[in-house]
N, C-alpha and C. Protein backbone atom coordinates (compact mmCIF):
# COMPACT_ATOMS: atom_id res chain seq x y z
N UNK A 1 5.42 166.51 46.72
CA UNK A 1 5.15 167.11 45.44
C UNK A 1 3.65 167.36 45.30
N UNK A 2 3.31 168.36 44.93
CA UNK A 2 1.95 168.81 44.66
C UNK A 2 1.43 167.51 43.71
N UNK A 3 0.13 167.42 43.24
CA UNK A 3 -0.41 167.04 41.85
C UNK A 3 -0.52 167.64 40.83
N UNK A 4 -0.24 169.16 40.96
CA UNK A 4 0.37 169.32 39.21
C UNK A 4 1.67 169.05 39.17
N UNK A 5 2.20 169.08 39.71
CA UNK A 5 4.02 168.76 39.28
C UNK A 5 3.96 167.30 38.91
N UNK A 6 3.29 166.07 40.01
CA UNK A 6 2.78 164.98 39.53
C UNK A 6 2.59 164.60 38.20
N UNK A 7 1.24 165.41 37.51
CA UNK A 7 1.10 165.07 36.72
C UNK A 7 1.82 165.32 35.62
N UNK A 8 2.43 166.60 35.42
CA UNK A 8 3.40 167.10 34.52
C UNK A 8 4.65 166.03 34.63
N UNK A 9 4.99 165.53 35.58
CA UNK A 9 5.86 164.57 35.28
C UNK A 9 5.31 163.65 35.10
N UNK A 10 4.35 163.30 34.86
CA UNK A 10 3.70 162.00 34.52
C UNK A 10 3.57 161.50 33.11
N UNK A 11 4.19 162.48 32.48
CA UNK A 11 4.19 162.76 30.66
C UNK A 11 3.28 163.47 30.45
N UNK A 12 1.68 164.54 31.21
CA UNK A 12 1.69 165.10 30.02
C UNK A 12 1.91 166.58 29.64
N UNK A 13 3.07 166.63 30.43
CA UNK A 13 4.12 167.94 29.21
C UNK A 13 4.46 167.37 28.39
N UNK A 14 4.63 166.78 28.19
CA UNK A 14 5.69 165.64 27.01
C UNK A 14 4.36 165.52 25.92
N UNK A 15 2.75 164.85 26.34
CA UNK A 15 1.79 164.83 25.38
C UNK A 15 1.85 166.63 24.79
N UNK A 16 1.66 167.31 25.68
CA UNK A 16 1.09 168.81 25.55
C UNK A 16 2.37 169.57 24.40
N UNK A 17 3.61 168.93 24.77
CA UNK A 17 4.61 169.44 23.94
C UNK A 17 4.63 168.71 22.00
N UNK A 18 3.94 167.75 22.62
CA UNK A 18 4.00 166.73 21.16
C UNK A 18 3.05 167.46 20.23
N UNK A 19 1.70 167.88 20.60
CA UNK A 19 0.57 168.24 20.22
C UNK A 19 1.02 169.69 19.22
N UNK A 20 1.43 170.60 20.22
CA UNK A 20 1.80 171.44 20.17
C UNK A 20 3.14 171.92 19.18
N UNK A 21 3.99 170.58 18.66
CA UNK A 21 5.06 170.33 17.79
C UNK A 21 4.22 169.82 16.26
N UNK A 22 3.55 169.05 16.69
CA UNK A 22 2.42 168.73 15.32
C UNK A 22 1.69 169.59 14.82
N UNK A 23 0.83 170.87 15.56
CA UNK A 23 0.28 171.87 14.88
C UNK A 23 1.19 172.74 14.36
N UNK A 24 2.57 172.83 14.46
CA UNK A 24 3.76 173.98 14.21
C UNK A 24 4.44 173.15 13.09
N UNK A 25 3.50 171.78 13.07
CA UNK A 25 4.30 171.12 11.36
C UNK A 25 3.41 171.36 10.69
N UNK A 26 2.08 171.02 10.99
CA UNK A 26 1.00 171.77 10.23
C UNK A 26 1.21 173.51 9.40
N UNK A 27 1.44 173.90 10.42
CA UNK A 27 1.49 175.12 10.06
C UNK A 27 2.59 175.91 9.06
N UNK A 28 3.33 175.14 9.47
CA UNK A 28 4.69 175.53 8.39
C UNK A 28 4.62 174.80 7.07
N UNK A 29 3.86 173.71 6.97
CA UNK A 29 3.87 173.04 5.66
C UNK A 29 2.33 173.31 4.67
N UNK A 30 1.69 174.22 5.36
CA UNK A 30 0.74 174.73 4.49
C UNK A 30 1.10 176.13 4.43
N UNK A 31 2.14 176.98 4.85
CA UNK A 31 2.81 177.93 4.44
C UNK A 31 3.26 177.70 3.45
N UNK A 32 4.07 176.95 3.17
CA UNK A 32 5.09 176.87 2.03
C UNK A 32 3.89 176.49 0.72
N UNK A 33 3.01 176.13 0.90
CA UNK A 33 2.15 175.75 -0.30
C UNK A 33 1.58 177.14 -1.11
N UNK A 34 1.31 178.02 0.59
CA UNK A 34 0.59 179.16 0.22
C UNK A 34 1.59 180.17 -0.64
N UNK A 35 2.70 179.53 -0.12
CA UNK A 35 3.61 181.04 -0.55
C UNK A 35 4.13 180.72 -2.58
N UNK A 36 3.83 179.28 -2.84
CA UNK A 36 4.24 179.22 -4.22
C UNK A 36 3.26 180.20 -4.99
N UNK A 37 3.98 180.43 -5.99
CA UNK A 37 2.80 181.09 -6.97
C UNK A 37 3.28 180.99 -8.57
N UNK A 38 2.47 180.71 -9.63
CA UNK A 38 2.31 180.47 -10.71
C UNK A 38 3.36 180.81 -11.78
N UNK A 39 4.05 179.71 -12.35
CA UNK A 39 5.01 180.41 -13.38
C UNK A 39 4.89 181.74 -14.58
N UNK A 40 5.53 182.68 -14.79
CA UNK A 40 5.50 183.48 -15.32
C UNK A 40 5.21 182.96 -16.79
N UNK A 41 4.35 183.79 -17.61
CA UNK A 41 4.99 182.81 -18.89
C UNK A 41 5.80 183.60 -20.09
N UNK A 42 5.81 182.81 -21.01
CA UNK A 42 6.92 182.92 -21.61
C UNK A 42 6.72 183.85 -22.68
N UNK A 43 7.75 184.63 -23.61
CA UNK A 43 7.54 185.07 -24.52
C UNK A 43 7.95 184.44 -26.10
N UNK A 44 6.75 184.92 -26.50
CA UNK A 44 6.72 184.05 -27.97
C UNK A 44 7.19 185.06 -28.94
N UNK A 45 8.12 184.19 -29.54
CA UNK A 45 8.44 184.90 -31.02
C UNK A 45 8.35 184.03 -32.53
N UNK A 46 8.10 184.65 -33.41
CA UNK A 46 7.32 183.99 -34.48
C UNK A 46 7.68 184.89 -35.87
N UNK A 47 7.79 184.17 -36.82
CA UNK A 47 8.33 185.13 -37.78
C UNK A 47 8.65 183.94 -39.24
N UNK A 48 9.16 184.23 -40.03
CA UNK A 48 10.21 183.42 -41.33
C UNK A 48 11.38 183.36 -41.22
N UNK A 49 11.96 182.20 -42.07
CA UNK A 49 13.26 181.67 -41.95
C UNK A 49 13.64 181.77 -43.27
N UNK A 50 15.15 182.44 -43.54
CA UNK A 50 15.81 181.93 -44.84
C UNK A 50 17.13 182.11 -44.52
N UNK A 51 17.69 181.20 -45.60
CA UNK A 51 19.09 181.09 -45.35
C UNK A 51 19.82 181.52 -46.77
N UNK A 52 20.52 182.14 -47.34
CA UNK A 52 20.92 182.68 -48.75
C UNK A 52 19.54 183.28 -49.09
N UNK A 53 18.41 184.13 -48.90
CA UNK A 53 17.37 184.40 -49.20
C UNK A 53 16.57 183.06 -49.59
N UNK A 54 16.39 182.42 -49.07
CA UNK A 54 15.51 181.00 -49.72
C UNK A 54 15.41 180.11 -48.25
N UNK A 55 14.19 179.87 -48.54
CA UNK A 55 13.27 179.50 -47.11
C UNK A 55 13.81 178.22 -46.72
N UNK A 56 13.90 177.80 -45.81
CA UNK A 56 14.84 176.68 -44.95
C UNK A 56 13.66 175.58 -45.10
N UNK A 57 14.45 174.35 -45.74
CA UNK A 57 13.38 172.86 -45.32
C UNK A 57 12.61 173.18 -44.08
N UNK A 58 11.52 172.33 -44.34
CA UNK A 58 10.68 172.43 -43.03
C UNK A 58 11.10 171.17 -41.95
N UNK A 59 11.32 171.51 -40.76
CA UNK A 59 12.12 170.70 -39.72
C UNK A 59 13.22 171.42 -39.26
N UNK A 60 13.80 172.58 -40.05
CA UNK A 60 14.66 173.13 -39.84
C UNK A 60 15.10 173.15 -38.16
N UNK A 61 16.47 173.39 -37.64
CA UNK A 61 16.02 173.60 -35.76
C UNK A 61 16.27 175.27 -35.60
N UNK A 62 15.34 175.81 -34.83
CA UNK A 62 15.63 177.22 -34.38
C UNK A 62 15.99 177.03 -33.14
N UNK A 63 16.69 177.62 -32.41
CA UNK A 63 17.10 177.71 -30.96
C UNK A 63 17.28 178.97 -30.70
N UNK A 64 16.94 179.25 -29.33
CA UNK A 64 17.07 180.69 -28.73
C UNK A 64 17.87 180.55 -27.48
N UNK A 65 18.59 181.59 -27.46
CA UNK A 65 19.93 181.43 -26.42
C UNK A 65 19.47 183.00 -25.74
N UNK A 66 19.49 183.58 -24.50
CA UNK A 66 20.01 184.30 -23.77
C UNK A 66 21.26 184.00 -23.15
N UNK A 67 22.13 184.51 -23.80
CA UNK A 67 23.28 184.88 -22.96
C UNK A 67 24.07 183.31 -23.49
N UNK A 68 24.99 182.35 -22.45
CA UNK A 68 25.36 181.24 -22.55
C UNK A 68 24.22 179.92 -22.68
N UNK A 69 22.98 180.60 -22.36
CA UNK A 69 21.72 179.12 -21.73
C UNK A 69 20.79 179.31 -22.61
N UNK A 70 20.50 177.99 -23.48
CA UNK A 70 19.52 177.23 -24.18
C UNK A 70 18.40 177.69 -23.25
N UNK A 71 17.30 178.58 -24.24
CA UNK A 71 16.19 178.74 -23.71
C UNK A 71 14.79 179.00 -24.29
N UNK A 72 15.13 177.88 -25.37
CA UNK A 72 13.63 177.50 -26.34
C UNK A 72 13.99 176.85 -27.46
N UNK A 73 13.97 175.91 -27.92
CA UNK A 73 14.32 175.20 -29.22
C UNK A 73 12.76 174.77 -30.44
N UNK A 74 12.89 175.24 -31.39
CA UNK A 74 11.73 174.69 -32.21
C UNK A 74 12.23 174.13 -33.28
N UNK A 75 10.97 173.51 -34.51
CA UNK A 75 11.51 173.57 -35.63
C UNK A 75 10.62 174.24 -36.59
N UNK A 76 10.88 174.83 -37.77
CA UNK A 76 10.18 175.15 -38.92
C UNK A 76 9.51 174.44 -39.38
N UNK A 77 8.47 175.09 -39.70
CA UNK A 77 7.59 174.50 -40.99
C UNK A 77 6.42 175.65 -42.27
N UNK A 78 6.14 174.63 -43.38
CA UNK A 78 6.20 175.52 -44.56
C UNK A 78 4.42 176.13 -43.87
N UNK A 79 4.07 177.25 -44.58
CA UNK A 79 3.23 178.20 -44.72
C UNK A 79 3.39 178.48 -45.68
N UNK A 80 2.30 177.77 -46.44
CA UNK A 80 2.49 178.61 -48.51
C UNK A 80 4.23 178.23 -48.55
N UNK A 81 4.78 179.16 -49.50
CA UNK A 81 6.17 179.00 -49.83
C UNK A 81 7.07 179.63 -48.97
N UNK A 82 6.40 179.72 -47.52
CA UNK A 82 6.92 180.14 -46.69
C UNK A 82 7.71 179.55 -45.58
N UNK A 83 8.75 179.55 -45.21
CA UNK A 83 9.50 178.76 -43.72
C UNK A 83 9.04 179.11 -42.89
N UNK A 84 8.37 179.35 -41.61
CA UNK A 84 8.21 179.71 -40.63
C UNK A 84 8.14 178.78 -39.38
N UNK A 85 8.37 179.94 -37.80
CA UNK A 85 8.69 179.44 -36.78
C UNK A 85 8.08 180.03 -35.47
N UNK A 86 7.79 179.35 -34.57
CA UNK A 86 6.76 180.07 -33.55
C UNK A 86 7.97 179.07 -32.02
N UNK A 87 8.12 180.03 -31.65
CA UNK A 87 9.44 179.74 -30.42
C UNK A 87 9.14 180.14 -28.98
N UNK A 88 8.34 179.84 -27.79
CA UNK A 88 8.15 180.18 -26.82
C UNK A 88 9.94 180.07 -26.06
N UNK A 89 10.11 181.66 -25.46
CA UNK A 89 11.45 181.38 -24.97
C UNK A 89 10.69 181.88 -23.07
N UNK A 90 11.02 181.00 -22.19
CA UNK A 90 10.38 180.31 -21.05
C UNK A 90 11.21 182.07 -20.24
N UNK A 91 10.22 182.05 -19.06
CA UNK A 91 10.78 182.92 -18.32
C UNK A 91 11.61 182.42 -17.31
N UNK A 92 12.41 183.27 -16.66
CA UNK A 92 13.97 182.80 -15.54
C UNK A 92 12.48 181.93 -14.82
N UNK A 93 13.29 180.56 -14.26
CA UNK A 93 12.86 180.30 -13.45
C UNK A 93 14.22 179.64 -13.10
N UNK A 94 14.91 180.01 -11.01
CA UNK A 94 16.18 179.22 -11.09
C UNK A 94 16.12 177.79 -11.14
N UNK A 95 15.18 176.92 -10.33
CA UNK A 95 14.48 175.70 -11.02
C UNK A 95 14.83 175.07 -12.13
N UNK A 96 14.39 175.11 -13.39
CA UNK A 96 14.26 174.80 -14.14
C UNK A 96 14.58 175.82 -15.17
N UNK A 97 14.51 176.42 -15.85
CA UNK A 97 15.16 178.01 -16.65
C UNK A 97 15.93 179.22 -16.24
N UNK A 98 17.14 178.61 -15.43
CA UNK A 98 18.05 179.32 -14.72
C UNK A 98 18.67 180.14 -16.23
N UNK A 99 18.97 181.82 -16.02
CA UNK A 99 19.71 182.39 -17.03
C UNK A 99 18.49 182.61 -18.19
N UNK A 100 17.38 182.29 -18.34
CA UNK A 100 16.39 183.01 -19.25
C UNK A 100 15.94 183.87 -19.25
N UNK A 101 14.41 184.11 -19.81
CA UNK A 101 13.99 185.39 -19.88
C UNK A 101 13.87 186.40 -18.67
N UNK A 102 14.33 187.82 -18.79
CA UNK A 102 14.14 188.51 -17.92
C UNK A 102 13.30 189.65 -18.89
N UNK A 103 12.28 190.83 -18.86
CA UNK A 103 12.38 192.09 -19.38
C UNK A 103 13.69 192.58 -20.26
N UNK A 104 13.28 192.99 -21.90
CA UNK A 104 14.42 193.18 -21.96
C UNK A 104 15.81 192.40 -22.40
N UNK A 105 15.98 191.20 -21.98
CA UNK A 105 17.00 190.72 -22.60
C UNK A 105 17.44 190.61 -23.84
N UNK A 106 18.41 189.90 -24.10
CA UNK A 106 18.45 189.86 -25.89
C UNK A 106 18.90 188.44 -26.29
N UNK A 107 17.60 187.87 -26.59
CA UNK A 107 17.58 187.04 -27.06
C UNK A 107 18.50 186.68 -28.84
N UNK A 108 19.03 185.56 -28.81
CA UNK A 108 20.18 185.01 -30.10
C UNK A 108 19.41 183.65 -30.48
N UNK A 109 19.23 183.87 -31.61
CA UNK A 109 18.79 182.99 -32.59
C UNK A 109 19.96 182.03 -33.89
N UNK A 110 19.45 180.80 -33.29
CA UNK A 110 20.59 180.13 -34.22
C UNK A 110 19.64 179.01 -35.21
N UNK A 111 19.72 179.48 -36.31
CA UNK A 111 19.27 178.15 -37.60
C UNK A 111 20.09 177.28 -37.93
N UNK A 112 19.90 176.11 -37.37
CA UNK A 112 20.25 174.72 -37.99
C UNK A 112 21.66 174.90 -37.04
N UNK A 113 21.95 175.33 -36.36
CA UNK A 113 23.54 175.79 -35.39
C UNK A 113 23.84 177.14 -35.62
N UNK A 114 23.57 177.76 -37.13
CA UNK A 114 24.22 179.46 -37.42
C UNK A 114 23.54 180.61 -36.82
N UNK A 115 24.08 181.39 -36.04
CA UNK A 115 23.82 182.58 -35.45
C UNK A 115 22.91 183.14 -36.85
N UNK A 116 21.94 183.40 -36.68
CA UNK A 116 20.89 184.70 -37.20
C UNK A 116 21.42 185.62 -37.31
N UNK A 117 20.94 186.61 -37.79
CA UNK A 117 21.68 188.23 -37.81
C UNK A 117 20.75 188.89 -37.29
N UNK A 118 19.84 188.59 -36.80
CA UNK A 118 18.96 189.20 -35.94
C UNK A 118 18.84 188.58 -34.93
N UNK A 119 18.52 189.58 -33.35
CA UNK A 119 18.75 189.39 -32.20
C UNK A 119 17.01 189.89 -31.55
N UNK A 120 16.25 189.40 -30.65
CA UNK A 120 15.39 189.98 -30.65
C UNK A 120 15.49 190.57 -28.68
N UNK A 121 14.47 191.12 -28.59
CA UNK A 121 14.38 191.31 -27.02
C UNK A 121 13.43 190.56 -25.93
N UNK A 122 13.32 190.36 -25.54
CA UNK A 122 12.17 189.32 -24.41
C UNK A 122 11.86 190.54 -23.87
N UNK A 123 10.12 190.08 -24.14
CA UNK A 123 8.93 190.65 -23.96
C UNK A 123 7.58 189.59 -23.69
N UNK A 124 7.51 189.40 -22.52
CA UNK A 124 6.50 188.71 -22.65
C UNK A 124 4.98 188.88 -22.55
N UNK A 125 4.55 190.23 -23.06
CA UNK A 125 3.52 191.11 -22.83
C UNK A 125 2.68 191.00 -24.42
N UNK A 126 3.66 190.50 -25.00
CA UNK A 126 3.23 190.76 -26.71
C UNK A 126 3.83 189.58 -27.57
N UNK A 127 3.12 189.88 -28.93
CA UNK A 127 4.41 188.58 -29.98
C UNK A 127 5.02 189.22 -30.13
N UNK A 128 6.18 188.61 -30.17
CA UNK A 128 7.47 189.00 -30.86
C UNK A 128 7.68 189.21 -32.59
N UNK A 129 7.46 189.52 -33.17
CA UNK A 129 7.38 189.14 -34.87
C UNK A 129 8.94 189.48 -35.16
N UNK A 130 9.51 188.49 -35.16
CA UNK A 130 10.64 188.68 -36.02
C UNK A 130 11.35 187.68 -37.16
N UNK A 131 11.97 187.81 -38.09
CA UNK A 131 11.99 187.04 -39.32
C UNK A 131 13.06 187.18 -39.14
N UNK A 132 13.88 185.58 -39.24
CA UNK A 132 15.43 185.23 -38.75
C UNK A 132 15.94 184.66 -40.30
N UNK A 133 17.40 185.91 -40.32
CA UNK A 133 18.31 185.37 -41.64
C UNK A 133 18.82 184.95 -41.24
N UNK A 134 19.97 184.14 -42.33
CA UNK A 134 21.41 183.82 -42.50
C UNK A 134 22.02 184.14 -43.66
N UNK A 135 23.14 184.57 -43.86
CA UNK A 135 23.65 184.79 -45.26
C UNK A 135 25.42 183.91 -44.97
N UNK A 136 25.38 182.90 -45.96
CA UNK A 136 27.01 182.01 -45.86
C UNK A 136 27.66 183.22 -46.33
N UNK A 137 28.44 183.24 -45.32
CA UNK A 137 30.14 183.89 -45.47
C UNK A 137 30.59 183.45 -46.92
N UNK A 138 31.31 184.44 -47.13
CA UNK A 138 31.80 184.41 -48.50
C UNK A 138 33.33 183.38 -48.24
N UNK A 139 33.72 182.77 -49.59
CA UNK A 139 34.70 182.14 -49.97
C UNK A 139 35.99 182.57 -48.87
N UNK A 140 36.49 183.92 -48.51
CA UNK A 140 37.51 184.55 -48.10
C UNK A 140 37.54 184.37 -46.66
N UNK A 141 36.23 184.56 -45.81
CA UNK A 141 35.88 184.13 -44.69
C UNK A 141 35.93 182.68 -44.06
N UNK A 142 36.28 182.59 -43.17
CA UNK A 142 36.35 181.38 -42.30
C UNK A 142 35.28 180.76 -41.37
N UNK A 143 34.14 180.08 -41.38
CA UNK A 143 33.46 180.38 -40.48
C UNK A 143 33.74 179.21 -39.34
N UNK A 144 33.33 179.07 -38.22
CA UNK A 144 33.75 177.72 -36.60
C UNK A 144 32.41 176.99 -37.10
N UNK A 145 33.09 175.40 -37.49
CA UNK A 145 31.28 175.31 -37.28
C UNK A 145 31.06 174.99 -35.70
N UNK A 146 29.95 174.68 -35.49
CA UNK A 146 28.84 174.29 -34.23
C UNK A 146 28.01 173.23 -34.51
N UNK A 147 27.78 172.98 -33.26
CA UNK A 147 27.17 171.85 -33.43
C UNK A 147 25.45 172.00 -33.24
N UNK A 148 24.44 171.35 -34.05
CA UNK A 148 23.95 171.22 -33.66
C UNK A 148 22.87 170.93 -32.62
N UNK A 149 21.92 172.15 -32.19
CA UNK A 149 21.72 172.07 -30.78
C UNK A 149 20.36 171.05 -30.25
N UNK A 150 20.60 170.38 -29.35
CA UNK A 150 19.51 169.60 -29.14
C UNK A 150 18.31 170.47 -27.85
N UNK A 151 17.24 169.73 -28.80
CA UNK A 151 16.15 170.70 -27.64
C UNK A 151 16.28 170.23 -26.12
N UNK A 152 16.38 171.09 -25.03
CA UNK A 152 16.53 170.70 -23.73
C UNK A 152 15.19 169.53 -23.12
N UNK A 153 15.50 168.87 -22.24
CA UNK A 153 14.70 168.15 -21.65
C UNK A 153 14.02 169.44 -20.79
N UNK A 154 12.49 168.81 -21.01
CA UNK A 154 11.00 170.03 -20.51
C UNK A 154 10.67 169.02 -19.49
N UNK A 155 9.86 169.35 -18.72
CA UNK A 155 9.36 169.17 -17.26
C UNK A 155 8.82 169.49 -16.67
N UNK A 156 7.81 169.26 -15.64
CA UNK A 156 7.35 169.44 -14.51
C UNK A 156 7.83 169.23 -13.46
N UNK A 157 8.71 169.72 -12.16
CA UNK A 157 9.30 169.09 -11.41
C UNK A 157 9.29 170.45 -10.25
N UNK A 158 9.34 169.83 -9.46
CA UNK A 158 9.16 170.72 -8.34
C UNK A 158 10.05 170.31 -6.96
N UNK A 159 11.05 171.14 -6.87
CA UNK A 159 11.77 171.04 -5.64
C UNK A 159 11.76 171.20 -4.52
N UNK A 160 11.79 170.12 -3.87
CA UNK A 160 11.65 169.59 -2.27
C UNK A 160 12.37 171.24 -1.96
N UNK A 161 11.60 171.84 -1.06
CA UNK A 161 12.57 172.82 -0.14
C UNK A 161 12.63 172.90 1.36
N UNK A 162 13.24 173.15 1.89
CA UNK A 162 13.58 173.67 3.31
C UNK A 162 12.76 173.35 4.58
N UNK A 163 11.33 174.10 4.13
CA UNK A 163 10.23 174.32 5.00
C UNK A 163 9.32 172.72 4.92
N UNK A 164 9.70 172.34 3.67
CA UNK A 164 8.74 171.11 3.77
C UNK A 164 9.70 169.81 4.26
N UNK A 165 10.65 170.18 4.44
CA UNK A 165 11.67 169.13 5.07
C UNK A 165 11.47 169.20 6.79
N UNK A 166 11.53 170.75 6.88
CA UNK A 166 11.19 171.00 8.61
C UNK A 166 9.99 170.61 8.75
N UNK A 167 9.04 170.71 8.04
CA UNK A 167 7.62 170.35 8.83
C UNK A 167 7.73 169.17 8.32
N UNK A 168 8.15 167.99 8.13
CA UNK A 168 8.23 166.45 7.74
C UNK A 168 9.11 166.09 9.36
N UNK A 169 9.97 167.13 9.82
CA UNK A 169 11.21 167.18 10.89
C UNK A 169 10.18 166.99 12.25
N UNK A 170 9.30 168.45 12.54
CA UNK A 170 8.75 168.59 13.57
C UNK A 170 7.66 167.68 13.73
N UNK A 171 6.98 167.13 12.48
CA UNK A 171 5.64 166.19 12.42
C UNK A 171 6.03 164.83 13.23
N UNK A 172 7.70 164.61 12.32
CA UNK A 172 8.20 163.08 13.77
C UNK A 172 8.22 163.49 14.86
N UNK A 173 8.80 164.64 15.22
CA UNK A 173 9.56 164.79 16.60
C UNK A 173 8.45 165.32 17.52
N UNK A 174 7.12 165.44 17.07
CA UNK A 174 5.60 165.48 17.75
C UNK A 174 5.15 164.42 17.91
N UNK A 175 5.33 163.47 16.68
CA UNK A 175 4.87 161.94 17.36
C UNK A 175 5.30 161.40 18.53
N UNK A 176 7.04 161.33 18.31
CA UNK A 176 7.48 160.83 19.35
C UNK A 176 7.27 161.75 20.71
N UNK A 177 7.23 162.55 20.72
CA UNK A 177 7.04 163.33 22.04
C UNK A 177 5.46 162.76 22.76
N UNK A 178 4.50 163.13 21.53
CA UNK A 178 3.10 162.26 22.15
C UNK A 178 3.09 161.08 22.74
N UNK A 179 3.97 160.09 21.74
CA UNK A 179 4.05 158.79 22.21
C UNK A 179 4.56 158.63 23.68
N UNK A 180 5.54 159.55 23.65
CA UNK A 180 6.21 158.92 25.48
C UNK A 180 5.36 159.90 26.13
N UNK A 181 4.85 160.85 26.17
CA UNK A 181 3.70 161.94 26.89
C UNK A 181 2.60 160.76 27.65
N UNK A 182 2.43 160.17 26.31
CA UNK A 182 1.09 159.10 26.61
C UNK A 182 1.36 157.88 27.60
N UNK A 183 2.63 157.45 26.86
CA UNK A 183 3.27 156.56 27.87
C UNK A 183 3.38 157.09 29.70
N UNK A 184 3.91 158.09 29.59
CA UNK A 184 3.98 158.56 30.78
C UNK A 184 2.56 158.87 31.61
N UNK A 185 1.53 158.89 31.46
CA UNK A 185 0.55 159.66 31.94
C UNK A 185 0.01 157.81 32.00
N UNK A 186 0.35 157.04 31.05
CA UNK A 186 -0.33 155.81 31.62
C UNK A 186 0.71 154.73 32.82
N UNK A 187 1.70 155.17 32.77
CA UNK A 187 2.61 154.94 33.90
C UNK A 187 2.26 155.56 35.41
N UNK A 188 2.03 157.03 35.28
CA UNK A 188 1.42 158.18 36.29
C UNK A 188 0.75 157.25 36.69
N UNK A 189 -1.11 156.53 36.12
CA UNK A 189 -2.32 156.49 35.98
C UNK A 189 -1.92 154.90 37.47
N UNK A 190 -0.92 153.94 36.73
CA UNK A 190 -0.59 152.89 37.46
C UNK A 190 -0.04 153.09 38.63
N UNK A 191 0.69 154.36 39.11
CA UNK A 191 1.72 154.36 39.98
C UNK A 191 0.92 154.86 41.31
N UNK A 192 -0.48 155.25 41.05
CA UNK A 192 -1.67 156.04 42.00
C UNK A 192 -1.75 154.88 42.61
């Protein structure tokens, strides 16, 4: 056998392969950092509250729904003899605000559980100014009640993905490759 074949079997392909598995964990796990980028934000809507024409206690709950999904909950409070409400409704994120704001949507407003009669649109370029009624159904009418909606649990949280699992994958499987590389080349070193 020559002395490069020697030494290559001596472990260090095995070091050279390890090395070479550790910079390709490097590299993939400061990808994935580079590639996040900053949550969109949200659009605010803001306006007065009454219910029979007469301004809602202050605490009142407003909630904003796109579609089936809770996607901003506040409460009222007085301004002069005024009710008012300031409601950030969060943009889609699948994360954490799966089914929210997109351009456009149409946002549903519910006081105290009752659908509003006004619907607004998500825009998150501008305020929203809109002033949310209710008027009780008359005697003849039936209305479902609902339940009271509770504000969603908010967060910071950030999900483990894919790429940072593989480069956690290749970072072991470089150690161990170094480790017996090294081993081997000090086995080689004895066997001269």
């Amino acid at each position: 056998m020559t002395k490069v074949l020697k030494v290559l079997a001596g472990g260090w392909l095995a070091a050279v392969l390890g090395v070479a598995l550790l910079a390709a964990a490097g590299t993939l796990g400061a990808g994935t950092v580079s590639a996040e980028s900053p949550p969109s934000p949200p659009a605010r809507f803001a306006g007065t509250v009454t219910v029979d024409g007469q301004p809602v206690p202050a605490g009142t709950v407003i909630e904003a729904r796109i579609g089936n999904a809770a996607c901003g909950v506040t409460q009222t409070f007085m301004q002069g003899n005024q009710s008012r409400y300031v409601l950030d409704v969060p943009a889609l994120n699948p994360g954490a605000t799966p089914n929210c704001g997109v351009d456009g949507a149409t946002v549903t407003f519910y006081i105290g559980g009752k659908r509003a009669a006004e619907t607004g649109t998500w825009a998150n370029y501008q305020l929203n100014e809109l002033n949310l009624t209710y008027t009780t159904p008359t005697p003849t009418a039936t209305a479902s009640p609902t339940a009271t909606p509770r504000p969603p649990a908010t967060g910071d949280t950030v999900a483990a993905g894919g790429a940072a699992s593989a480069s956690w994958l290749l970072a072991i499987a470089g150690l161990g490759i170094l480790a017996f590389g090294i081993g081997g080349v000090a086995v080689a070193r004895r066997a001269r």
